[in-house]
C-alpha atoms as a PDB file:
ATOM      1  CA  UNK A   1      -7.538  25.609  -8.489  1.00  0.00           C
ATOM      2  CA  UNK A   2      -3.750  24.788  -7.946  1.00  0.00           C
ATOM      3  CA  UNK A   3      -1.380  25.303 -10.802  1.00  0.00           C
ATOM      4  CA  UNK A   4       1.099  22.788  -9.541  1.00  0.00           C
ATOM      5  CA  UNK A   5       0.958  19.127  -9.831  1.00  0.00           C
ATOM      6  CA  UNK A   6      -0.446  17.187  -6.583  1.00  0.00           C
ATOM      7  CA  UNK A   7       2.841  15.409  -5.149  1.00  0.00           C
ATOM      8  CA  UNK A   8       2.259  11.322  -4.514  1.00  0.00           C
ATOM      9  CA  UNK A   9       4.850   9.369  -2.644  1.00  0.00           C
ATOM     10  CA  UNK A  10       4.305   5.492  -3.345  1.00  0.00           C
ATOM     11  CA  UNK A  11       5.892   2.829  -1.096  1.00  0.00           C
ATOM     12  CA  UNK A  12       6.552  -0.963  -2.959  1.00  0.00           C
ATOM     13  CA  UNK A  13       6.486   0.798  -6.255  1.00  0.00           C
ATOM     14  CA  UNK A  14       8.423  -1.562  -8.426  1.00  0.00           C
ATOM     15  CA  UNK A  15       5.704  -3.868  -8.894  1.00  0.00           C
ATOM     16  CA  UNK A  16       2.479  -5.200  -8.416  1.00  0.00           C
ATOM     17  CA  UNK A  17      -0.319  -2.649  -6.908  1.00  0.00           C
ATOM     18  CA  UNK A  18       2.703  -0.699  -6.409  1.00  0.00           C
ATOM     19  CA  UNK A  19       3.911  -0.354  -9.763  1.00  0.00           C
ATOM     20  CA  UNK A  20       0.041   0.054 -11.400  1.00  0.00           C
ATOM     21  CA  UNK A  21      -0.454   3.008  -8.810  1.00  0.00           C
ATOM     22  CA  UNK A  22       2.498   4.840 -10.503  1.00  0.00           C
ATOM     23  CA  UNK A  23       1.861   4.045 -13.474  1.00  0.00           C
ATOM     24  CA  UNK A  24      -1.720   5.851 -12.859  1.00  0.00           C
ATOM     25  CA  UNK A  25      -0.683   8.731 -11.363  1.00  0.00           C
ATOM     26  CA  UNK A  26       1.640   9.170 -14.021  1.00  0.00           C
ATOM     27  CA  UNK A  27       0.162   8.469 -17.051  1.00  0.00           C
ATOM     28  CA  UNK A  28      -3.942   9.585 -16.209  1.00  0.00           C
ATOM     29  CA  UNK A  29      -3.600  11.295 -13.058  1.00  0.00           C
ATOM     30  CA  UNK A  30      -1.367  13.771 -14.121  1.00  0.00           C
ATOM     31  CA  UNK A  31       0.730  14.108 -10.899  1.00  0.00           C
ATOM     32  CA  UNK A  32       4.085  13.898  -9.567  1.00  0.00           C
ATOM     33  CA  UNK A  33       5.555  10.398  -8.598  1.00  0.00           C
ATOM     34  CA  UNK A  34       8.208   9.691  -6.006  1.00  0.00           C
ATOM     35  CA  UNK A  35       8.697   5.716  -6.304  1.00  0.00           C
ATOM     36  CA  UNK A  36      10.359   4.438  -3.059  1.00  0.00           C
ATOM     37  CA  UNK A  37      11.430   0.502  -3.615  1.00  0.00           C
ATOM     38  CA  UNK A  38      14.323  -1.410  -2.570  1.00  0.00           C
ATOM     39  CA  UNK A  39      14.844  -2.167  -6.790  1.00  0.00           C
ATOM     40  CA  UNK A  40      14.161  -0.447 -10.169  1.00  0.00           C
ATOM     41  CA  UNK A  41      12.979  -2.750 -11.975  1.00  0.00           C
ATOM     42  CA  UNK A  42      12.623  -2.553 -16.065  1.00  0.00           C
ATOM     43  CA  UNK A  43       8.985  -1.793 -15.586  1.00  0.00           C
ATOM     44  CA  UNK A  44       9.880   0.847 -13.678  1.00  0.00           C
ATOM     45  CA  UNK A  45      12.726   1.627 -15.420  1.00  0.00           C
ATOM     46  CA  UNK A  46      10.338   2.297 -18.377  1.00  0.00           C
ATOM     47  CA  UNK A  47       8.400   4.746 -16.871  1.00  0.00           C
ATOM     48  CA  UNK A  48      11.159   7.262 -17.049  1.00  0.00           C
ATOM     49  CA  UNK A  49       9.494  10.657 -16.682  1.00  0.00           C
ATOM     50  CA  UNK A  50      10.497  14.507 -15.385  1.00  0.00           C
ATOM     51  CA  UNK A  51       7.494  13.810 -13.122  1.00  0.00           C
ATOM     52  CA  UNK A  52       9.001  10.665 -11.709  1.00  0.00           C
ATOM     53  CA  UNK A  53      11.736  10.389  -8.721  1.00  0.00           C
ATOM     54  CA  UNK A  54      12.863   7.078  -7.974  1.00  0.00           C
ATOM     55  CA  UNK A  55      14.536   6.290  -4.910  1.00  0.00           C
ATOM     56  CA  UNK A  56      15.918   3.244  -4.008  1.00  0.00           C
ATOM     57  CA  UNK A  57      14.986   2.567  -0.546  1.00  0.00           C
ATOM     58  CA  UNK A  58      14.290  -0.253   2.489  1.00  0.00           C
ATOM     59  CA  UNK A  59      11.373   0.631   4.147  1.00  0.00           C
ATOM     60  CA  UNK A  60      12.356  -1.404   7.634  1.00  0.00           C
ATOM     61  CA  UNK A  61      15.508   0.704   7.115  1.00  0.00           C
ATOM     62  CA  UNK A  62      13.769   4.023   9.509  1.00  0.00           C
ATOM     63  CA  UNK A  63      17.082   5.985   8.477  1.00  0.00           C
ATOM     64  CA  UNK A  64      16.491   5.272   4.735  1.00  0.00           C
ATOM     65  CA  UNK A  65      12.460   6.097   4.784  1.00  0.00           C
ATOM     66  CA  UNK A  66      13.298   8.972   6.526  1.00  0.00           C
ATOM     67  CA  UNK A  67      16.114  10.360   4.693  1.00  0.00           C
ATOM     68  CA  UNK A  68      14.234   9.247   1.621  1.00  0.00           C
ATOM     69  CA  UNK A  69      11.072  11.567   2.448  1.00  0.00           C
ATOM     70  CA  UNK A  70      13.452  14.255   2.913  1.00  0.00           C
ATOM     71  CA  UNK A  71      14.786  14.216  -0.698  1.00  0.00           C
ATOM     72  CA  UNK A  72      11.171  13.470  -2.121  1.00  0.00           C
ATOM     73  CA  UNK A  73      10.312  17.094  -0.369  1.00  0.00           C
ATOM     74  CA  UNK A  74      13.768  18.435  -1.337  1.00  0.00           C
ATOM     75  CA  UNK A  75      12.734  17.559  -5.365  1.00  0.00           C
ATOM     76  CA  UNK A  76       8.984  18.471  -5.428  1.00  0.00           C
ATOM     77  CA  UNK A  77       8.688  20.628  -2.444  1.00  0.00           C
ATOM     78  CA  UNK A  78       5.776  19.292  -1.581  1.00  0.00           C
ATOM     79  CA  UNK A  79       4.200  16.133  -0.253  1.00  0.00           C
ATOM     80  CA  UNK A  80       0.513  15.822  -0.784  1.00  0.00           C
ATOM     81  CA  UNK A  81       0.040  11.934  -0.550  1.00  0.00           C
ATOM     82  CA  UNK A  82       1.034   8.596   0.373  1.00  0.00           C
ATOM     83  CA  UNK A  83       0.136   5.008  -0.784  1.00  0.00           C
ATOM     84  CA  UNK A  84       1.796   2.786   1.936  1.00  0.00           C
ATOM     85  CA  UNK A  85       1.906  -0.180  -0.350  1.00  0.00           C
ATOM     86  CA  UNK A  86       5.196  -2.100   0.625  1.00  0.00           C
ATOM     87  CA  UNK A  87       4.845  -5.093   2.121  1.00  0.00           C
ATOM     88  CA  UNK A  88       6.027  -8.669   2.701  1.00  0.00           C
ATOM     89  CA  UNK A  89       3.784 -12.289   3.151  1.00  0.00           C
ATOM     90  CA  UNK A  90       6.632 -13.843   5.424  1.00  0.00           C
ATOM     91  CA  UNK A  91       6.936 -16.057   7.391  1.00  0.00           C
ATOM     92  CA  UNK A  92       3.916 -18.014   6.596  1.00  0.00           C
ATOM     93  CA  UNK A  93       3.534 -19.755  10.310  1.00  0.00           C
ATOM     94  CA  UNK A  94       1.041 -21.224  12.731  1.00  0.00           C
ATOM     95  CA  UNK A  95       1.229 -19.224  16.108  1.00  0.00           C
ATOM     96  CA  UNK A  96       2.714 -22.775  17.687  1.00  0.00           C
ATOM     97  CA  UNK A  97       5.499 -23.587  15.104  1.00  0.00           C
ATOM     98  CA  UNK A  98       7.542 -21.509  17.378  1.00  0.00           C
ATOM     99  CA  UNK A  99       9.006 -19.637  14.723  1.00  0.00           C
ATOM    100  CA  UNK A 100      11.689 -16.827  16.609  1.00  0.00           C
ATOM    101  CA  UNK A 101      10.122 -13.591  17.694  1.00  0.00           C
ATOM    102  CA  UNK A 102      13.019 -12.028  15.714  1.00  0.00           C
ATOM    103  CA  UNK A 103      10.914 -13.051  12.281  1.00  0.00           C
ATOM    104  CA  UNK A 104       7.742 -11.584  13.411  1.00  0.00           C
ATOM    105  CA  UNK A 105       9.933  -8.284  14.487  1.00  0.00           C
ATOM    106  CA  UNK A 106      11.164  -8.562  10.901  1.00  0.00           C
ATOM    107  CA  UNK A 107       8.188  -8.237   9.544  1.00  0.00           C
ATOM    108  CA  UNK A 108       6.137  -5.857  11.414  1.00  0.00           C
ATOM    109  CA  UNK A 109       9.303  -3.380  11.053  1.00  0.00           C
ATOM    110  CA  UNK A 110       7.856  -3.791   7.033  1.00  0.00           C
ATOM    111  CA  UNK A 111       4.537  -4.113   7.555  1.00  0.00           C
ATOM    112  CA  UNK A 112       3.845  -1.666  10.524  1.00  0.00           C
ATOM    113  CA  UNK A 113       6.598   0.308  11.510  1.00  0.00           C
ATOM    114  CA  UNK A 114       7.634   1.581   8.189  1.00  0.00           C
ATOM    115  CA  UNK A 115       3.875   3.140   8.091  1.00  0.00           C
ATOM    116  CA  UNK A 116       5.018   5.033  11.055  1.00  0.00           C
ATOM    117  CA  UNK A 117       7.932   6.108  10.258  1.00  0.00           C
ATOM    118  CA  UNK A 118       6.591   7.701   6.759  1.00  0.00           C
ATOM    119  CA  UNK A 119       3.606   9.110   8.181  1.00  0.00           C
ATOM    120  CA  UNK A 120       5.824  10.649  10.721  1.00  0.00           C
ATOM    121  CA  UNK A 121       8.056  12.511   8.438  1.00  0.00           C
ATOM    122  CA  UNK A 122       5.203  13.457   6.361  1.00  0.00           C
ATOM    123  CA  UNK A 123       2.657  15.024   8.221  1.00  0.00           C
ATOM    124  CA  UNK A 124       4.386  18.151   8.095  1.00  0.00           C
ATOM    125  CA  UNK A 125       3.762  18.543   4.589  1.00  0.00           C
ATOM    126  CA  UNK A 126       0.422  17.012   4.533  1.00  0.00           C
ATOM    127  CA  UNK A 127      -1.055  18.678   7.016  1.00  0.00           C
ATOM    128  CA  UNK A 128      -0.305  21.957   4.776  1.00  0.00           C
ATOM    129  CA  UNK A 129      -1.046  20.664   1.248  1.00  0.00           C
ATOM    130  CA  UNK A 130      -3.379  22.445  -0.644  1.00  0.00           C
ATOM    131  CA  UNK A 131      -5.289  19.329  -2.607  1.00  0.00           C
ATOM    132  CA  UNK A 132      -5.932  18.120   1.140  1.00  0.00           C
ATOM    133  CA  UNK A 133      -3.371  15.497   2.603  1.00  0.00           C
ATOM    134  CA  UNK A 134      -3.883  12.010   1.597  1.00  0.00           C
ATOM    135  CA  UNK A 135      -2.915   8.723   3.401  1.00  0.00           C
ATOM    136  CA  UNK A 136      -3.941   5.346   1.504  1.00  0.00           C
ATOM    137  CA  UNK A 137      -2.753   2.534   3.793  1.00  0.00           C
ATOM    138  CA  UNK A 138      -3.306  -0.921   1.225  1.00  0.00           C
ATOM    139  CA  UNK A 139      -4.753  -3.574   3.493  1.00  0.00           C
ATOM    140  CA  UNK A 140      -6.417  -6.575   3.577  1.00  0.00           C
ATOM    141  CA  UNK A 141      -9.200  -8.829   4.216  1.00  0.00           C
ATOM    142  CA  UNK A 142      -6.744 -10.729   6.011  1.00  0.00           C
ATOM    143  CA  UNK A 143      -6.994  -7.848   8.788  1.00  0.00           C
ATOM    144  CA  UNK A 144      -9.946  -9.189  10.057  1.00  0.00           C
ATOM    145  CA  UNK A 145     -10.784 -12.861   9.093  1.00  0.00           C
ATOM    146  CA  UNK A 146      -7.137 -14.212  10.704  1.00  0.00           C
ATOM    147  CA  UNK A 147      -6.597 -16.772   8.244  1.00  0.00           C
ATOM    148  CA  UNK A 148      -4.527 -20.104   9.005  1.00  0.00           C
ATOM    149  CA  UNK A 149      -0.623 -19.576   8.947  1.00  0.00           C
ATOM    150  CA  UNK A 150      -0.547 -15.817   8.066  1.00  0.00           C
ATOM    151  CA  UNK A 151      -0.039 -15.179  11.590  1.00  0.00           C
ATOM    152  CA  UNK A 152       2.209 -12.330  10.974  1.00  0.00           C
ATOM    153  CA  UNK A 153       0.517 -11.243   7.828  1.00  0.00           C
ATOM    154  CA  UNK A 154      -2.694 -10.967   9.915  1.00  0.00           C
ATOM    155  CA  UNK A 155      -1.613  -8.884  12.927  1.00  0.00           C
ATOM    156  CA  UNK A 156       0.064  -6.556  10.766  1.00  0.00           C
ATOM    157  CA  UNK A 157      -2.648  -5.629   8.646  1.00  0.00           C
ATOM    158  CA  UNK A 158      -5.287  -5.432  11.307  1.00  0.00           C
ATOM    159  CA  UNK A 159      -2.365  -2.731  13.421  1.00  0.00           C
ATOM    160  CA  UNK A 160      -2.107  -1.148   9.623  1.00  0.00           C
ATOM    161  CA  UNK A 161      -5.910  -0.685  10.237  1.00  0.00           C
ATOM    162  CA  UNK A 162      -6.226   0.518  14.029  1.00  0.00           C
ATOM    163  CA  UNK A 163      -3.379   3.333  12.945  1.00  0.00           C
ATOM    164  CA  UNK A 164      -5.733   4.263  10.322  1.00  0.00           C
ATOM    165  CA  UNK A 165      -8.399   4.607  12.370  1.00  0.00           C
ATOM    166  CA  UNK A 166      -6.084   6.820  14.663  1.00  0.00           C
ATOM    167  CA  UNK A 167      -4.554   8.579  12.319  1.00  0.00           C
ATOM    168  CA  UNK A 168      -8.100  10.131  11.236  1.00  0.00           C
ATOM    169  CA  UNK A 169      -8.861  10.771  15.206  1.00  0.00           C
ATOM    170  CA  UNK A 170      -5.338  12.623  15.101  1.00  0.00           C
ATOM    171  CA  UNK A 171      -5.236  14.518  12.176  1.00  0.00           C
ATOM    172  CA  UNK A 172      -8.940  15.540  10.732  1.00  0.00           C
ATOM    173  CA  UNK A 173      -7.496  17.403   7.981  1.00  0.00           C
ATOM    174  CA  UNK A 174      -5.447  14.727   7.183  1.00  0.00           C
ATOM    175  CA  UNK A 175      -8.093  12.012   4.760  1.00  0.00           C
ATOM    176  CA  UNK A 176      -6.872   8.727   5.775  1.00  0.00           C
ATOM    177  CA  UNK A 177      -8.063   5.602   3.928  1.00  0.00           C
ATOM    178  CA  UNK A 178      -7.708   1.601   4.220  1.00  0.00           C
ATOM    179  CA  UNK A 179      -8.234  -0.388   1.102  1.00  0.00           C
ATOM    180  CA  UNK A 180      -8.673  -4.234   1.068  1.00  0.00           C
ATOM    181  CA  UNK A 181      -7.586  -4.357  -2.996  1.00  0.00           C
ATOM    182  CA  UNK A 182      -9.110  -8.160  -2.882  1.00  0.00           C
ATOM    183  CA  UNK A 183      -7.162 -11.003  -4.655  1.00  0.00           C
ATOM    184  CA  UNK A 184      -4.722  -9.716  -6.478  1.00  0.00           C
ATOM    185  CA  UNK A 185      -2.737 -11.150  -9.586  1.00  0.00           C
ATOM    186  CA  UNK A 186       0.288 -10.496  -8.166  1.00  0.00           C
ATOM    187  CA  UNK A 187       3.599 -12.459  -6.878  1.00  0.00           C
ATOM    188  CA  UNK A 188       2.448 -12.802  -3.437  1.00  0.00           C
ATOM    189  CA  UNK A 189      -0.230 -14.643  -4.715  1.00  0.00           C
ATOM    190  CA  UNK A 190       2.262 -16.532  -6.828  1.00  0.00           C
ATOM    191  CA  UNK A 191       3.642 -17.903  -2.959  1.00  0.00           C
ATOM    192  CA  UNK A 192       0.655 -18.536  -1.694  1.00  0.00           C
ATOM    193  CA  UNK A 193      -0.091 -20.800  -4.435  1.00  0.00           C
ATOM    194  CA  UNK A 194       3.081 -22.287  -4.225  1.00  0.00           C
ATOM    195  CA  UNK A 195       3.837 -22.454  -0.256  1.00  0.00           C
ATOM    196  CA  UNK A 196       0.943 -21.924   0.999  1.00  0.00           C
ATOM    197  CA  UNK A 197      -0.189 -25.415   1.258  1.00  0.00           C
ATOM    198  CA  UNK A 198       2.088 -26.335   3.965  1.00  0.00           C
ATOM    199  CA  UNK A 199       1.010 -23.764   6.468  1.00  0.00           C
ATOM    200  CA  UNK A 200      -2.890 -22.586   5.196  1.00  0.00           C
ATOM    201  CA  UNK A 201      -6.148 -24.753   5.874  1.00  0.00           C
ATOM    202  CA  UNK A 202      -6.608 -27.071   3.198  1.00  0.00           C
ATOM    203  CA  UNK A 203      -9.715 -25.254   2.172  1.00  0.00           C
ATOM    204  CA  UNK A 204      -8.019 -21.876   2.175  1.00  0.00           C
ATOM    205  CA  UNK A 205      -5.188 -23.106  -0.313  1.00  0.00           C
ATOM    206  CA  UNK A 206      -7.819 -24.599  -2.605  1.00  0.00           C
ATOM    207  CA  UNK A 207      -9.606 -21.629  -2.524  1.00  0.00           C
ATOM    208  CA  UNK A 208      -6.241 -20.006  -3.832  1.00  0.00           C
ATOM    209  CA  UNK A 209      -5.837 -22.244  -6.237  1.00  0.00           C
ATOM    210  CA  UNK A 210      -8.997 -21.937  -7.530  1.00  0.00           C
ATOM    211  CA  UNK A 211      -9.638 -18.185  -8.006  1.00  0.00           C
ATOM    212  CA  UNK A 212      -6.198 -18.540  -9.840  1.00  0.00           C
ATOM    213  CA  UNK A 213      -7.156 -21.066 -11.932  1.00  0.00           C
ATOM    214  CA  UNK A 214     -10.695 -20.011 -13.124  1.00  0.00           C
ATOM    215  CA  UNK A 215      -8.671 -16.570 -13.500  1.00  0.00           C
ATOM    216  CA  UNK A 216     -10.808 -14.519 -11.180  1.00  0.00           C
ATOM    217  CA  UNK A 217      -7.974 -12.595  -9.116  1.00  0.00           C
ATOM    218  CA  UNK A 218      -7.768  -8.934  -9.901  1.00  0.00           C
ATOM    219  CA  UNK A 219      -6.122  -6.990 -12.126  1.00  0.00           C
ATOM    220  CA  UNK A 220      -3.176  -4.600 -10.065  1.00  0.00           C
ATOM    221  CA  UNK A 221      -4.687  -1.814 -12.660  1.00  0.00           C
ATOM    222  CA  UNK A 222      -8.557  -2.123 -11.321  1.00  0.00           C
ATOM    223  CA  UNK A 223      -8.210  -2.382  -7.361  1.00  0.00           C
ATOM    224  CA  UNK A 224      -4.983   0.226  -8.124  1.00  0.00           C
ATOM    225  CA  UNK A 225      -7.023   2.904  -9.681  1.00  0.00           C
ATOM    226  CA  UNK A 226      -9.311   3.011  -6.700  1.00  0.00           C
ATOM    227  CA  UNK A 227      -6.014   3.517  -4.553  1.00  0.00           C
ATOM    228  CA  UNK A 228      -4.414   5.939  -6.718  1.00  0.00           C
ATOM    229  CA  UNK A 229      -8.294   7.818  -7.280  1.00  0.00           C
ATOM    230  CA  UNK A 230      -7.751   8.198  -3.142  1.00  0.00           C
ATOM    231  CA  UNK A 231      -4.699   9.271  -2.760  1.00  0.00           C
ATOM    232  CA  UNK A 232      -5.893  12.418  -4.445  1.00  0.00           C
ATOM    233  CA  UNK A 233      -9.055  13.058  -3.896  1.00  0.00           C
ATOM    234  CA  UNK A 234     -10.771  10.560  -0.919  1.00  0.00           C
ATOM    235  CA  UNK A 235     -13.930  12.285   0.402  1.00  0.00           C
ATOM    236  CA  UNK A 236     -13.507  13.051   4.590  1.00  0.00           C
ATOM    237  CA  UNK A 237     -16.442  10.981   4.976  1.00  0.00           C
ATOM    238  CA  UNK A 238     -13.801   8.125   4.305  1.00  0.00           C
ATOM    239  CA  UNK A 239     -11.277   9.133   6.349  1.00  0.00           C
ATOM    240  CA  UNK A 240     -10.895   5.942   9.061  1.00  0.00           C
ATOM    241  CA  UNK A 241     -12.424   3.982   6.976  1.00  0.00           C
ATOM    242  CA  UNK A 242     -11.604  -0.094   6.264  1.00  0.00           C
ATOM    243  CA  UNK A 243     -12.890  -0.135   2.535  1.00  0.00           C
ATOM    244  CA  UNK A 244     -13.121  -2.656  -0.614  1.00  0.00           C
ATOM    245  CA  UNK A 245     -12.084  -1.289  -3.583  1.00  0.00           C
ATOM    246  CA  UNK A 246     -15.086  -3.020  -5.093  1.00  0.00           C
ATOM    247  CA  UNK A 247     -17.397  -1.521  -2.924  1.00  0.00           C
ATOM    248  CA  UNK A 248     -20.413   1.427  -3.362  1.00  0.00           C
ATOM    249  CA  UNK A 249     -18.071   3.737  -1.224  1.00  0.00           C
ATOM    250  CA  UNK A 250     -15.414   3.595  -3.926  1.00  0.00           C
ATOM    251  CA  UNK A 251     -17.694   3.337  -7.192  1.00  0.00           C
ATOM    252  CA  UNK A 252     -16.750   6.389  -7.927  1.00  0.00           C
ATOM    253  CA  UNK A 253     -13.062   6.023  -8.101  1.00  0.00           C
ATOM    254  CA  UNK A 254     -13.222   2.601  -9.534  1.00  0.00           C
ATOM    255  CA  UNK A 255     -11.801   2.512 -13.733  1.00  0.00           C
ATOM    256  CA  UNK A 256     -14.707   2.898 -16.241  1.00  0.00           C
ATOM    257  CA  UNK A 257     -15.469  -0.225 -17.448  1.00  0.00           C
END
């Protein structure tokens, strides 16, 4: 059994699933945070702790992510996981609102591309790490059911998925895991509430509005203990794997109730 604290790099870490995730591995999971986001927020501000490294950091930015692994490394030594949370909702657009090819570049260089880019620079250290090298890619169902003026949203979460899937072909003793973390209360959900009307199927926005309103969505903390659970200790039977975080597969890393 190691001595040392397992080493967690989180992506989108100032708030939402982001922010619960560090505040997990912090506070129950005992490990050692680096907290990439492009702000510190107060929350995050208020997690000050010698087991905490923030750095503030763009994630499209392939310079920053990369220079920004480097330091993680440089202050830990080690890299034993990463959540690769960060990611953005726009532009909400139909296919045939010809919206410019430079948006959708904008956001798959979020969405995708900064996945590659951090699993590039960290496989060195992964592949060595003695808990077992983690990758948690947060997904969505929206990877697979293509829902009405999430074009962008859509593509980039189903190519989050396929690299998954690769990644575990590629790297077997690398545990690679993709979590759809459901409805979250969270401020994307705050947009689609508010925007997504104009773009979404009516019955899609209702829907929204609905699980909102009857205050279903889910808590950051419950789908982000699953995701921080993984990032430390998913199973290889996992690895490749498009999971809910409220399904049997994760029981076991899901909060007790």
């Amino acid at each position: 059994m190691s001595a040392r604290k397992p080493v967690v790099l989180v992506t989108g870490a100032s708030k939402g699933i982001g922010l619960a995730v560090t505040k997990l591995l912090l506070q129950k999971f005992n490990a050692n945070v680096v907290a990439l986001a492009r702000t510190q927020t107060a929350d995050l501000s208020a997690l000050s702790s010698n087991s905490l490294l923030f750095i503030g950091c763009d994630v499209a930015n392939e310079a920053q992510l990369t220079a920004s692994i480097a330091k993680a490394k440089e202050s830990f030594n080690y890299l034993d996981g990463l959540v690769l949370n960060a990611a953005i909702l726009d532009p909400m657009t139909r296919i045939g609102d010809n919206t410019p090819i430079s948006e959708w570049k904008k956001h798959f260089d979020v969405n995708f591309f900064s996945l590659v880019t951090a699993i590039n620079s960290s496989l060195p250290s992964l592949r060595e790490s003695e808990f077992g090298g983690k990758v948690v890619f947060v997904s969505s169902g929206a990877a697979e059911k293509g829902a009405a003026g999430w074009g962008p949203y859509n593509a980039s979460k189903a190519a989050m998925n396929s690299l998954c899937r690769t990644l575990a072909q590629e790297e077997p003793d690398v545990v690679s895991v993709a979590v759809r973390p459901g409805m979250v209360d969270t401020n994307m959900q705050d947009r689609v509430r508010a925007e997504g009307g104009s773009h979404m199927s009516q019955s899609a926005h209702e829907l929204f509005l609905r699980v909102h309103a009857e205050g279903k969505l889910v808590k950051p903390e419950d789908c982000g203990h699953v995701i921080t659970a993984l990032s430390l200790r998913a199973p290889k039977e996992l690895s490749g794997r498009f999971v809910s975080w409220d399904s049997e597969e994760c029981r076991p890393f899901r909060k007790e109730q």
